[in-house]
ModelCIF file with pLDDT and N, C-alpha, C, O atoms, coordinates in Angstrom:
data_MODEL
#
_entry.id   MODEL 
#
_entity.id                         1 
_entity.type                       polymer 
_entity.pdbx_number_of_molecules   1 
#
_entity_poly.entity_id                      1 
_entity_poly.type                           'polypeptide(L)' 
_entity_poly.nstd_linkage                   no 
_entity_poly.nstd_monomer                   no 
_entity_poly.pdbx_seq_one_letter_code       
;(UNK)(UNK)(UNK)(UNK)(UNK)(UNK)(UNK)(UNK)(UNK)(UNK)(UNK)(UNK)(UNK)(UNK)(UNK)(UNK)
(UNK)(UNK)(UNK)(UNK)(UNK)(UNK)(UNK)(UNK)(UNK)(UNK)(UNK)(UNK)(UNK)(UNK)(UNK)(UNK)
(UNK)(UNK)(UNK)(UNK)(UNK)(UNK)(UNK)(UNK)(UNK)(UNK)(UNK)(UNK)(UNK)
;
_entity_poly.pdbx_seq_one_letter_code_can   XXXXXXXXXXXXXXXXXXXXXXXXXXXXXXXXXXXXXXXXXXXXX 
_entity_poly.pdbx_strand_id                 A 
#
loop_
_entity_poly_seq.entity_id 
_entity_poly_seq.num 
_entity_poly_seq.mon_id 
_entity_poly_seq.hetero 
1 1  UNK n 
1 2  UNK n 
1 3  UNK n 
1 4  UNK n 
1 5  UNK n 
1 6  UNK n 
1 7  UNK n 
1 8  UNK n 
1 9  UNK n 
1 10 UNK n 
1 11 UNK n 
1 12 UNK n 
1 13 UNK n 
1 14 UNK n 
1 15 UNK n 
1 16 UNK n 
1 17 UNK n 
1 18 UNK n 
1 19 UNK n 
1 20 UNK n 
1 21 UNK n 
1 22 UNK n 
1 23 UNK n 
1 24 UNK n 
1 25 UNK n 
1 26 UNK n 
1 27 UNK n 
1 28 UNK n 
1 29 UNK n 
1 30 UNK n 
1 31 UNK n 
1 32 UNK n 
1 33 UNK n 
1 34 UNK n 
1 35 UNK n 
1 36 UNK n 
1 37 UNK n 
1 38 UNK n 
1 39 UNK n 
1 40 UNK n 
1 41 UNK n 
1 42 UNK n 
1 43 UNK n 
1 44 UNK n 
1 45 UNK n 
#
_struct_asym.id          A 
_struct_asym.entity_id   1 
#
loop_
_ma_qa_metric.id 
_ma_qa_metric.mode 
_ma_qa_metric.name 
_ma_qa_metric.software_group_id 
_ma_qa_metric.type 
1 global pLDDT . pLDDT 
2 local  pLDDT . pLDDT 
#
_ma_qa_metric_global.metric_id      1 
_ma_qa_metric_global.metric_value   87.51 
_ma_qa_metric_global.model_id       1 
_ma_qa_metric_global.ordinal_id     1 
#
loop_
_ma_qa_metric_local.label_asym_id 
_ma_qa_metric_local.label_comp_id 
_ma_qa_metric_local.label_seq_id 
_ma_qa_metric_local.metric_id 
_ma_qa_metric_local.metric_value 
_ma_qa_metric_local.model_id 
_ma_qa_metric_local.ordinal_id 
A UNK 1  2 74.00 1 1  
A UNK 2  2 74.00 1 2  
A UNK 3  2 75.00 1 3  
A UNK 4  2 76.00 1 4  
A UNK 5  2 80.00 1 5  
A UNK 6  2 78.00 1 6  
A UNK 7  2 77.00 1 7  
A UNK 8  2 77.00 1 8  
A UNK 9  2 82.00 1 9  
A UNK 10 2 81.00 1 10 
A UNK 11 2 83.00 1 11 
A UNK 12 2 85.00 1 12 
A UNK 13 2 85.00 1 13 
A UNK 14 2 88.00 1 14 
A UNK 15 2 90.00 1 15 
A UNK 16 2 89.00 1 16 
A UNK 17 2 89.00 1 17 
A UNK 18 2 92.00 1 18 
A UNK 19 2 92.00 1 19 
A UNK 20 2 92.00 1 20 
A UNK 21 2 92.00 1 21 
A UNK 22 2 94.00 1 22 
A UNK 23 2 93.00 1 23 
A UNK 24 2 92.00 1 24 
A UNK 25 2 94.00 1 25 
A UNK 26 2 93.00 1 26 
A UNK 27 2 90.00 1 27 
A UNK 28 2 91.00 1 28 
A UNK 29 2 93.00 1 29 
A UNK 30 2 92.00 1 30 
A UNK 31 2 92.00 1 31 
A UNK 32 2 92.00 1 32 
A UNK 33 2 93.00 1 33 
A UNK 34 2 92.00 1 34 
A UNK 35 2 92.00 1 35 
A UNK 36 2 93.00 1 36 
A UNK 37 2 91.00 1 37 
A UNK 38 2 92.00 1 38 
A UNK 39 2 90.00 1 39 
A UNK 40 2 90.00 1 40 
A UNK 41 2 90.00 1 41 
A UNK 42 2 90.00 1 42 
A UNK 43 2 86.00 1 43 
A UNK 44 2 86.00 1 44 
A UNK 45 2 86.00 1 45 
#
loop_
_atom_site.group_PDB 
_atom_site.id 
_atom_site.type_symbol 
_atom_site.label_atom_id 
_atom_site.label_alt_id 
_atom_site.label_comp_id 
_atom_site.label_asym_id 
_atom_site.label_entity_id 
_atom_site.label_seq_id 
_atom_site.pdbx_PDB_ins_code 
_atom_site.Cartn_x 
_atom_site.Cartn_y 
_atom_site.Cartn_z 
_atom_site.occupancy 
_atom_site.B_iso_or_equiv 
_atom_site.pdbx_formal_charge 
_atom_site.auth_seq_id 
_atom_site.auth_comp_id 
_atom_site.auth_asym_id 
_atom_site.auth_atom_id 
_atom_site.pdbx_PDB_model_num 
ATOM 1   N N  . UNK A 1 1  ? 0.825   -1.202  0.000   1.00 74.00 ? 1  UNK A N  1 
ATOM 2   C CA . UNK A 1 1  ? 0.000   0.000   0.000   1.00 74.00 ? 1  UNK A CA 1 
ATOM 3   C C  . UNK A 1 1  ? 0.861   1.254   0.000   1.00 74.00 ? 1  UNK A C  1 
ATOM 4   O O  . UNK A 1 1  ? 0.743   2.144   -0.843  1.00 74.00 ? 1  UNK A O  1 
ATOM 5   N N  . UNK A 1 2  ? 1.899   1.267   1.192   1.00 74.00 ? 2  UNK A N  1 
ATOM 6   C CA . UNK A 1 2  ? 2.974   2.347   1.173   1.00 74.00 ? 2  UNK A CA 1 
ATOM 7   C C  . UNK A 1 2  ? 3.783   2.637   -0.338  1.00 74.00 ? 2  UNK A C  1 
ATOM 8   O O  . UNK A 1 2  ? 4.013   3.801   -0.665  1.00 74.00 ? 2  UNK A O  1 
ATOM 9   N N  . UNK A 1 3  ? 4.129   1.666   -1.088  1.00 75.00 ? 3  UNK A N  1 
ATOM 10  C CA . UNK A 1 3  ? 4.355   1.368   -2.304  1.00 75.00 ? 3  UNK A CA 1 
ATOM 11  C C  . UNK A 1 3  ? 4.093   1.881   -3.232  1.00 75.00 ? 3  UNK A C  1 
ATOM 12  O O  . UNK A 1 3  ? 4.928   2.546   -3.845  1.00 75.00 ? 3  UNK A O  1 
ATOM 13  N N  . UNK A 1 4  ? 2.490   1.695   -3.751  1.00 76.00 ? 4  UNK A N  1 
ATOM 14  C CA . UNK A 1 4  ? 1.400   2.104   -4.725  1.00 76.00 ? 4  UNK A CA 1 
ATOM 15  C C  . UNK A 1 4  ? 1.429   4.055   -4.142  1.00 76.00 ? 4  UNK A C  1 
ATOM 16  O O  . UNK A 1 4  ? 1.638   5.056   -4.827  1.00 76.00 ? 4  UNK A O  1 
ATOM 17  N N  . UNK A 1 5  ? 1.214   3.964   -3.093  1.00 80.00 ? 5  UNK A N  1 
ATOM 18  C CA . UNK A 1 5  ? 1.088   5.536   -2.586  1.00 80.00 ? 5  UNK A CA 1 
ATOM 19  C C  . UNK A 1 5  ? 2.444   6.135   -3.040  1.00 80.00 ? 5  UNK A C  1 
ATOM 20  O O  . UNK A 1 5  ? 2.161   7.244   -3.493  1.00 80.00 ? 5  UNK A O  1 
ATOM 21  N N  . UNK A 1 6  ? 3.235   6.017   -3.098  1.00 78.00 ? 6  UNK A N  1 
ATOM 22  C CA . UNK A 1 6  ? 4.714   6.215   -3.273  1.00 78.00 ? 6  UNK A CA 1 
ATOM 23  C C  . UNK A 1 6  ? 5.088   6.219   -4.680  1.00 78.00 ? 6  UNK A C  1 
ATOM 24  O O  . UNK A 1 6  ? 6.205   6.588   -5.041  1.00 78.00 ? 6  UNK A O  1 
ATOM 25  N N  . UNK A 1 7  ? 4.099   5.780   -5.561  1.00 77.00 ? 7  UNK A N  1 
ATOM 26  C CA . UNK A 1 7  ? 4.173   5.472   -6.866  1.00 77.00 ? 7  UNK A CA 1 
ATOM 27  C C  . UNK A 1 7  ? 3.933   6.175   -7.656  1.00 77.00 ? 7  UNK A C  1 
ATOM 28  O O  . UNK A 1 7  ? 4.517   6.704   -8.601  1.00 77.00 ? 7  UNK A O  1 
ATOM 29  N N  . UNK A 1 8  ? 2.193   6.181   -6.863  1.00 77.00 ? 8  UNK A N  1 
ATOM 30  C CA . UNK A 1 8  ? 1.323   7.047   -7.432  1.00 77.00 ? 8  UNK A CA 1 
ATOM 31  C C  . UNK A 1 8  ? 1.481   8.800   -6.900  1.00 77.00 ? 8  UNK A C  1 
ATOM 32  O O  . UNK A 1 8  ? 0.547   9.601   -6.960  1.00 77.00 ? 8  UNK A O  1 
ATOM 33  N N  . UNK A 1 9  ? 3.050   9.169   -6.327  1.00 82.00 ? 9  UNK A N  1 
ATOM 34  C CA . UNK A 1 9  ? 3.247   10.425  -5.646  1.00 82.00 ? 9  UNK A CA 1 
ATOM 35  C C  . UNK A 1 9  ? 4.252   10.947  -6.850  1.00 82.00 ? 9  UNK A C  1 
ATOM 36  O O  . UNK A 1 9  ? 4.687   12.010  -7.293  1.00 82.00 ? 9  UNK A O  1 
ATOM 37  N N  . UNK A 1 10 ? 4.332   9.742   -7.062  1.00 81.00 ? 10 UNK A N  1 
ATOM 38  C CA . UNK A 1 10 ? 5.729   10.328  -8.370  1.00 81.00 ? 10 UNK A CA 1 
ATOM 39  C C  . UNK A 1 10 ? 5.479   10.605  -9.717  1.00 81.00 ? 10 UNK A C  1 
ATOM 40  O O  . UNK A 1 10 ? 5.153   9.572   -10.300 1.00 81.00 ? 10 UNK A O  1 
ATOM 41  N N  . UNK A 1 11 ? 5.505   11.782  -10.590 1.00 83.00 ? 11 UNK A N  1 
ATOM 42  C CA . UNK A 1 11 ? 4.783   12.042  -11.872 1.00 83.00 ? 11 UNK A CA 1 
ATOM 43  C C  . UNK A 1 11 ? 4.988   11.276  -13.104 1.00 83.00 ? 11 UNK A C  1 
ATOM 44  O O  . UNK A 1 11 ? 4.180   11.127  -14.021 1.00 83.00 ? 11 UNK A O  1 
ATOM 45  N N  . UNK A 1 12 ? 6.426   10.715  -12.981 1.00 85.00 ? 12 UNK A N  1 
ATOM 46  C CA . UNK A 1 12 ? 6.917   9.421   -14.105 1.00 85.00 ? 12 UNK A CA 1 
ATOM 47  C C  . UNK A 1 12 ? 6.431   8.453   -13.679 1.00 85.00 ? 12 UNK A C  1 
ATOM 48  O O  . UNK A 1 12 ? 5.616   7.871   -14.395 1.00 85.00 ? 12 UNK A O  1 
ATOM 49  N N  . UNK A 1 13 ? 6.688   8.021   -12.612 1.00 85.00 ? 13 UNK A N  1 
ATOM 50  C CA . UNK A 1 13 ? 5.961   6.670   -12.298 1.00 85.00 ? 13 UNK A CA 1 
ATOM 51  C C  . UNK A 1 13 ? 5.073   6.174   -12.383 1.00 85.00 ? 13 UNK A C  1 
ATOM 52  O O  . UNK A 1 13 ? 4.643   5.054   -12.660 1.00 85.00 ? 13 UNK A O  1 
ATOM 53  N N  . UNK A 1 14 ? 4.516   7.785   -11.923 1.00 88.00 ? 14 UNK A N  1 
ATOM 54  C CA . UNK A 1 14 ? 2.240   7.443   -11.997 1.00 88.00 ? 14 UNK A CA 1 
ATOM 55  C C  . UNK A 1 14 ? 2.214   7.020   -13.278 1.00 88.00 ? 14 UNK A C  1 
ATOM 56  O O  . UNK A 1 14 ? 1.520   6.019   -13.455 1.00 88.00 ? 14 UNK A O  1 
ATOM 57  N N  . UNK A 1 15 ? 3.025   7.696   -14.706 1.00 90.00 ? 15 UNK A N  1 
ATOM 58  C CA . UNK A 1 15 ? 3.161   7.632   -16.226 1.00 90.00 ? 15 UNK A CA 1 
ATOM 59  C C  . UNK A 1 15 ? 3.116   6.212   -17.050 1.00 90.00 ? 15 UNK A C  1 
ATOM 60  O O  . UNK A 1 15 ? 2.384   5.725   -17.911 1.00 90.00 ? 15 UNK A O  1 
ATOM 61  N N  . UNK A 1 16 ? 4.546   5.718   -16.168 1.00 89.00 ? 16 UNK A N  1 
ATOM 62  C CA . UNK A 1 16 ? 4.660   4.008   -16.179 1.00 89.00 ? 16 UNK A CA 1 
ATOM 63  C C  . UNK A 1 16 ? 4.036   3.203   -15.553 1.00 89.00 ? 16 UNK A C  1 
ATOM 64  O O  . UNK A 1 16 ? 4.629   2.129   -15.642 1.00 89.00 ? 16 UNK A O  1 
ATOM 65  N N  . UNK A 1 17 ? 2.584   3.056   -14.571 1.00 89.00 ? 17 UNK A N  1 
ATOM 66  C CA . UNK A 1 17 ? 2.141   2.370   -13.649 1.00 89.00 ? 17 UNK A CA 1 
ATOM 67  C C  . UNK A 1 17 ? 0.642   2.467   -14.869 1.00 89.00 ? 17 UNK A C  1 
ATOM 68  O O  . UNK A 1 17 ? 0.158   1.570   -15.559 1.00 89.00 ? 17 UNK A O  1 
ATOM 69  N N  . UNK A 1 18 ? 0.303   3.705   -14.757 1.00 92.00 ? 18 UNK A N  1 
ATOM 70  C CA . UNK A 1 18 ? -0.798  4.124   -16.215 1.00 92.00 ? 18 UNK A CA 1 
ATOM 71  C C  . UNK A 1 18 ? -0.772  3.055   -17.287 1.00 92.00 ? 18 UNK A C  1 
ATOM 72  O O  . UNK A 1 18 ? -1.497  2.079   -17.480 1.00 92.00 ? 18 UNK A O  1 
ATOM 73  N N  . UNK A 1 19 ? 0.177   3.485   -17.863 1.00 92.00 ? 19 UNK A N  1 
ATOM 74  C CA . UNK A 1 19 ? 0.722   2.525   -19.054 1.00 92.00 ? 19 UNK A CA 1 
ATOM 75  C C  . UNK A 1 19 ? 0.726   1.331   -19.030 1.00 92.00 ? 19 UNK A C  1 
ATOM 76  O O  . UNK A 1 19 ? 0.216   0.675   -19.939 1.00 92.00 ? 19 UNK A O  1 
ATOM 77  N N  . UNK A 1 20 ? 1.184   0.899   -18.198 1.00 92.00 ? 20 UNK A N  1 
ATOM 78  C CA . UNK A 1 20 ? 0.985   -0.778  -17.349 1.00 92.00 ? 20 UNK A CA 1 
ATOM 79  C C  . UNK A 1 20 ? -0.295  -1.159  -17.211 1.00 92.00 ? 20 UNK A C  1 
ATOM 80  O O  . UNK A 1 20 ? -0.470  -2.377  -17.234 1.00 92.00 ? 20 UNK A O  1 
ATOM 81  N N  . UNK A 1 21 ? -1.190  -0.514  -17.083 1.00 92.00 ? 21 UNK A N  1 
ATOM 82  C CA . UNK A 1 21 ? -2.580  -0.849  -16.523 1.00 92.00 ? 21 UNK A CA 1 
ATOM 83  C C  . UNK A 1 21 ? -2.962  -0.767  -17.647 1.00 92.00 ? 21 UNK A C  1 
ATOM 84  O O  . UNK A 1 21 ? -3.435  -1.843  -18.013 1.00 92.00 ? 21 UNK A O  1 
ATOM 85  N N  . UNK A 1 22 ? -3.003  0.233   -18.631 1.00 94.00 ? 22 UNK A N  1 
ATOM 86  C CA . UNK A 1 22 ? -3.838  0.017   -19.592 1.00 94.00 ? 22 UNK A CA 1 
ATOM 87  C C  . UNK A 1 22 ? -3.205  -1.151  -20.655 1.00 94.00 ? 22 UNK A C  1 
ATOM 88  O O  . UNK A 1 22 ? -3.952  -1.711  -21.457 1.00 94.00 ? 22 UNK A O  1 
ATOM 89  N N  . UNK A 1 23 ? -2.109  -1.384  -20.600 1.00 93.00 ? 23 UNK A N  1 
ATOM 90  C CA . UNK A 1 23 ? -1.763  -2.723  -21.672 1.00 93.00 ? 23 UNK A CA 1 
ATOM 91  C C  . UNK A 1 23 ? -2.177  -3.971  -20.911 1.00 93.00 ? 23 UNK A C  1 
ATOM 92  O O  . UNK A 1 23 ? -2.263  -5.023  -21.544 1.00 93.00 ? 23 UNK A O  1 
ATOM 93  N N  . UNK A 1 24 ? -2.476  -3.946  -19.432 1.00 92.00 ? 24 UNK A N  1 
ATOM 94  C CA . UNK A 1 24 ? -3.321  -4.986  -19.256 1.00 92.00 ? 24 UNK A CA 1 
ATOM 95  C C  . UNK A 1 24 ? -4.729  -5.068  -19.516 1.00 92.00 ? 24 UNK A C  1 
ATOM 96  O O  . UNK A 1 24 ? -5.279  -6.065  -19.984 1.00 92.00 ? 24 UNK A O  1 
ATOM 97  N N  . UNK A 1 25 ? -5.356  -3.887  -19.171 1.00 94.00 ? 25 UNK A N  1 
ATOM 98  C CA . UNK A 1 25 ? -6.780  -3.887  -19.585 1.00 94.00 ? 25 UNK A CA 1 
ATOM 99  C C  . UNK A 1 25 ? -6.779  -4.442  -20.815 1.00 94.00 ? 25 UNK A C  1 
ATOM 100 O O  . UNK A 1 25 ? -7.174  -5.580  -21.069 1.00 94.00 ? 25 UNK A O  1 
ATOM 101 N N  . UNK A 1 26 ? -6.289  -3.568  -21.674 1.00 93.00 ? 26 UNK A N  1 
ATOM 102 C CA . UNK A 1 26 ? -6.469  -3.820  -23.173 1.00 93.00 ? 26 UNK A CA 1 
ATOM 103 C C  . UNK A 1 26 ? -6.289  -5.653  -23.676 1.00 93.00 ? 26 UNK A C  1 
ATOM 104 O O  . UNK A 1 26 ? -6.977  -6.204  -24.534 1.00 93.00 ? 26 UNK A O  1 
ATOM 105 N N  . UNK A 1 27 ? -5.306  -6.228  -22.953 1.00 90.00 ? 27 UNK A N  1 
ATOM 106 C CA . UNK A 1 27 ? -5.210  -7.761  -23.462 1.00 90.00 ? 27 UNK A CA 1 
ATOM 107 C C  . UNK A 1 27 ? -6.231  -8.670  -22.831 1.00 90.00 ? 27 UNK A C  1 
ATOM 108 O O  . UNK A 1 27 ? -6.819  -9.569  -23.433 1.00 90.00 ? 27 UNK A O  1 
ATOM 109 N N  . UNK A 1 28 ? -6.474  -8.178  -20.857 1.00 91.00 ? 28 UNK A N  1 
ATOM 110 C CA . UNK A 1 28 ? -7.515  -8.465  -20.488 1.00 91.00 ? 28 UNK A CA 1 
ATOM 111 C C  . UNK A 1 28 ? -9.118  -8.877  -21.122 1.00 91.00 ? 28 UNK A C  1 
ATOM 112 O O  . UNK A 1 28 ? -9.673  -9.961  -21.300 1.00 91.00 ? 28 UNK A O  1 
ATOM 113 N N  . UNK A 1 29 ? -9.500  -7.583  -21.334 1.00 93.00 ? 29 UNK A N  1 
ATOM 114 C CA . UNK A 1 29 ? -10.721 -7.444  -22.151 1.00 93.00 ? 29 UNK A CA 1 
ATOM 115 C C  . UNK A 1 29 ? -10.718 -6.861  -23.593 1.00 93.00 ? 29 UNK A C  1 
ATOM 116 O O  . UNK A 1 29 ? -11.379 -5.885  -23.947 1.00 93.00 ? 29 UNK A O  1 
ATOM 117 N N  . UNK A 1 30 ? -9.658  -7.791  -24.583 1.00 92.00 ? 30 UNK A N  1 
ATOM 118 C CA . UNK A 1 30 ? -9.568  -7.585  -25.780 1.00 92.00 ? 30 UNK A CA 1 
ATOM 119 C C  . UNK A 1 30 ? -10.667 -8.129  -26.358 1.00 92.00 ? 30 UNK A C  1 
ATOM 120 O O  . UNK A 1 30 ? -11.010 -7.374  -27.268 1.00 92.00 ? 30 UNK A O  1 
ATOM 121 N N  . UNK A 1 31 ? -11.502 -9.215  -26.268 1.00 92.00 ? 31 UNK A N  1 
ATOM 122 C CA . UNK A 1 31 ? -12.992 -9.780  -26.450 1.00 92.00 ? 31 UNK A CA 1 
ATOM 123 C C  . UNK A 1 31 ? -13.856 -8.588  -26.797 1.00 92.00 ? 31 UNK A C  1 
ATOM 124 O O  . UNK A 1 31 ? -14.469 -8.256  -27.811 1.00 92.00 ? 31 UNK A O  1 
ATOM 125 N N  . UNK A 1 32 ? -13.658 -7.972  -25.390 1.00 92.00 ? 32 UNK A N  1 
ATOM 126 C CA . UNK A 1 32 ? -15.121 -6.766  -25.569 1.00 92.00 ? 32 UNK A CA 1 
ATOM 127 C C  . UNK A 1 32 ? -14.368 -5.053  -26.050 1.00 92.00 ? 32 UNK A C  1 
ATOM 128 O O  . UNK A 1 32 ? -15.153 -4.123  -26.238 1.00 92.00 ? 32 UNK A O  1 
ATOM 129 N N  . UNK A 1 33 ? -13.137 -4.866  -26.172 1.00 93.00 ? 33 UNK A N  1 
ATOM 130 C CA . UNK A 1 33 ? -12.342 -3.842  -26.610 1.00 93.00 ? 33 UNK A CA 1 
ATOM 131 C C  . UNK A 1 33 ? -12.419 -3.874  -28.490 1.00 93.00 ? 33 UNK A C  1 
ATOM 132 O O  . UNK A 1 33 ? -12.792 -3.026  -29.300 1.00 93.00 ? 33 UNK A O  1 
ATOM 133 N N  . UNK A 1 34 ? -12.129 -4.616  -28.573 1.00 92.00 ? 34 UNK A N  1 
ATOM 134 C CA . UNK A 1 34 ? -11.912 -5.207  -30.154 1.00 92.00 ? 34 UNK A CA 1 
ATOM 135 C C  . UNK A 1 34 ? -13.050 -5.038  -31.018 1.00 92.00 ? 34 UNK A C  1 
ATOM 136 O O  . UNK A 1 34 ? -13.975 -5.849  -30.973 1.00 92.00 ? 34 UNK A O  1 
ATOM 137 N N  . UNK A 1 35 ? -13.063 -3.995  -31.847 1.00 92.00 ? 35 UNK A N  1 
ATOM 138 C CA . UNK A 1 35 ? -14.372 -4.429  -32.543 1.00 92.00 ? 35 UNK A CA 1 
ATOM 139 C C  . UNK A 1 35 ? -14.724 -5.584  -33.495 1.00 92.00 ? 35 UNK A C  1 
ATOM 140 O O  . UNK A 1 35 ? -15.847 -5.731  -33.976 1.00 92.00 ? 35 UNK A O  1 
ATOM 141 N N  . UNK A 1 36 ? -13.673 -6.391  -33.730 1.00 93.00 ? 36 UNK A N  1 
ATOM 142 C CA . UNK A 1 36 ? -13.615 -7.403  -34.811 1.00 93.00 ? 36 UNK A CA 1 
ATOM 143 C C  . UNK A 1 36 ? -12.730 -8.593  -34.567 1.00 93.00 ? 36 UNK A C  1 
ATOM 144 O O  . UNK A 1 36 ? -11.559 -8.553  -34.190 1.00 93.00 ? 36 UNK A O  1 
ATOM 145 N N  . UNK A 1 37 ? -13.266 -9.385  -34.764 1.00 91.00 ? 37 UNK A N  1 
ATOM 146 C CA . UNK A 1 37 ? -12.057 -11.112 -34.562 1.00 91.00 ? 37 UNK A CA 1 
ATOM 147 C C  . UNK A 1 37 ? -10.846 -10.511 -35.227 1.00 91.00 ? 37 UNK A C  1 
ATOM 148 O O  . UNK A 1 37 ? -10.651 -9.749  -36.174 1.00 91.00 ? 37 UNK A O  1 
ATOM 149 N N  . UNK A 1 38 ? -10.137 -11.137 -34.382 1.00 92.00 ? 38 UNK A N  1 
ATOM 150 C CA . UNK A 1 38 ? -8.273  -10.676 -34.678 1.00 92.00 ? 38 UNK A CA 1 
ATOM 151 C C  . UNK A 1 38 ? -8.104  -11.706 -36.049 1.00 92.00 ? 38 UNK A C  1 
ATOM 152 O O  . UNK A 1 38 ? -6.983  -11.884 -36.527 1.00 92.00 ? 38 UNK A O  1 
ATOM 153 N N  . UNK A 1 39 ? -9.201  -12.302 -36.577 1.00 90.00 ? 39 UNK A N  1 
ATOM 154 C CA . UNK A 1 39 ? -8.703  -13.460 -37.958 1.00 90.00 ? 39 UNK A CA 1 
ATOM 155 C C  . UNK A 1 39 ? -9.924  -13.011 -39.012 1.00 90.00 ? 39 UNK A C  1 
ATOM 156 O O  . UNK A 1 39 ? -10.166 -13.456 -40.134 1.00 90.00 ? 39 UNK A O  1 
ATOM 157 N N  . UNK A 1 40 ? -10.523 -12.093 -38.338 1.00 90.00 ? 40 UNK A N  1 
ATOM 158 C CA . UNK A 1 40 ? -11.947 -12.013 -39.552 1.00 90.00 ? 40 UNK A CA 1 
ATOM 159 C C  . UNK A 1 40 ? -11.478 -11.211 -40.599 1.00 90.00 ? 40 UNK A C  1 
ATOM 160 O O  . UNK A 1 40 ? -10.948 -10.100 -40.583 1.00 90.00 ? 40 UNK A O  1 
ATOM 161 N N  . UNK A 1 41 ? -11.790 -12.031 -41.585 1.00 90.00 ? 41 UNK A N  1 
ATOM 162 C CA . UNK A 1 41 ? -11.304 -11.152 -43.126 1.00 90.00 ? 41 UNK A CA 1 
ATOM 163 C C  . UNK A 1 41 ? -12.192 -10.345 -43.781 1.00 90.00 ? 41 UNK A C  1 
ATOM 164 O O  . UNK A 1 41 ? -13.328 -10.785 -43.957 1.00 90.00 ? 41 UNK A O  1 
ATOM 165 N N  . UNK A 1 42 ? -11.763 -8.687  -44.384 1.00 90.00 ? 42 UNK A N  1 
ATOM 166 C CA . UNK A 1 42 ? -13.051 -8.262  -45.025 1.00 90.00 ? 42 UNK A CA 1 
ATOM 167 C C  . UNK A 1 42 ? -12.186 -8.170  -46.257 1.00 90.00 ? 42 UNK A C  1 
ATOM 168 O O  . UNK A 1 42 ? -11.298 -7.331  -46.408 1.00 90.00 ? 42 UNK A O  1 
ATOM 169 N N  . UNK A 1 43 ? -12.634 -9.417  -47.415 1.00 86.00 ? 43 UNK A N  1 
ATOM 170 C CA . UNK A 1 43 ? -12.099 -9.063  -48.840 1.00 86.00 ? 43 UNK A CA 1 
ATOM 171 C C  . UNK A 1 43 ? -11.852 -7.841  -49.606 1.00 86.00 ? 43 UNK A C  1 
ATOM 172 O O  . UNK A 1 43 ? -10.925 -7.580  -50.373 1.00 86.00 ? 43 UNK A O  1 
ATOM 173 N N  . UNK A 1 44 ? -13.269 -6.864  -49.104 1.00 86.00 ? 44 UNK A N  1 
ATOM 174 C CA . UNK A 1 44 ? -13.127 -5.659  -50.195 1.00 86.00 ? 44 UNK A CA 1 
ATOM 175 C C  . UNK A 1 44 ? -12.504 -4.819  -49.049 1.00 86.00 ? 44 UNK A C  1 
ATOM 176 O O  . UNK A 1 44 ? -12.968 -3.694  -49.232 1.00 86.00 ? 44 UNK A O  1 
ATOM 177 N N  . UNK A 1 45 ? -11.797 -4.785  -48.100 1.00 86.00 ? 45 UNK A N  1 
ATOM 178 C CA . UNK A 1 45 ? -10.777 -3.606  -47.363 1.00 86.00 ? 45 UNK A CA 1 
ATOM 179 C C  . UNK A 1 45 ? -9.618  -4.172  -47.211 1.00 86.00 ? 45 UNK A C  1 
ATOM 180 O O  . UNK A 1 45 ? -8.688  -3.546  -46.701 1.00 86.00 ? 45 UNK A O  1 
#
């Protein structure tokens, strides 16, 4: 907890902790993020 507080006190860090979170969200809930199957083909685009 002292940690995260300490983290989140520092303006780069908060930057890199941000960043971290959202490349997990994003792989997390790539299902419902994604508008399209990562294999679905559209011939005419």
């Amino acid at each position: 907890k002292e940690l995260l507080k300490a983290l989140l006190r520092d303006r780069i860090g908060r930057i890199g902790f941000i960043g971290v979170c959202l490349v997990i969200i994003v792989g997390l809930f790539a299902p419902v993020i994604a508008p399209y199957s990562p294999i679905e083909i559209f011939k005419d685009s």
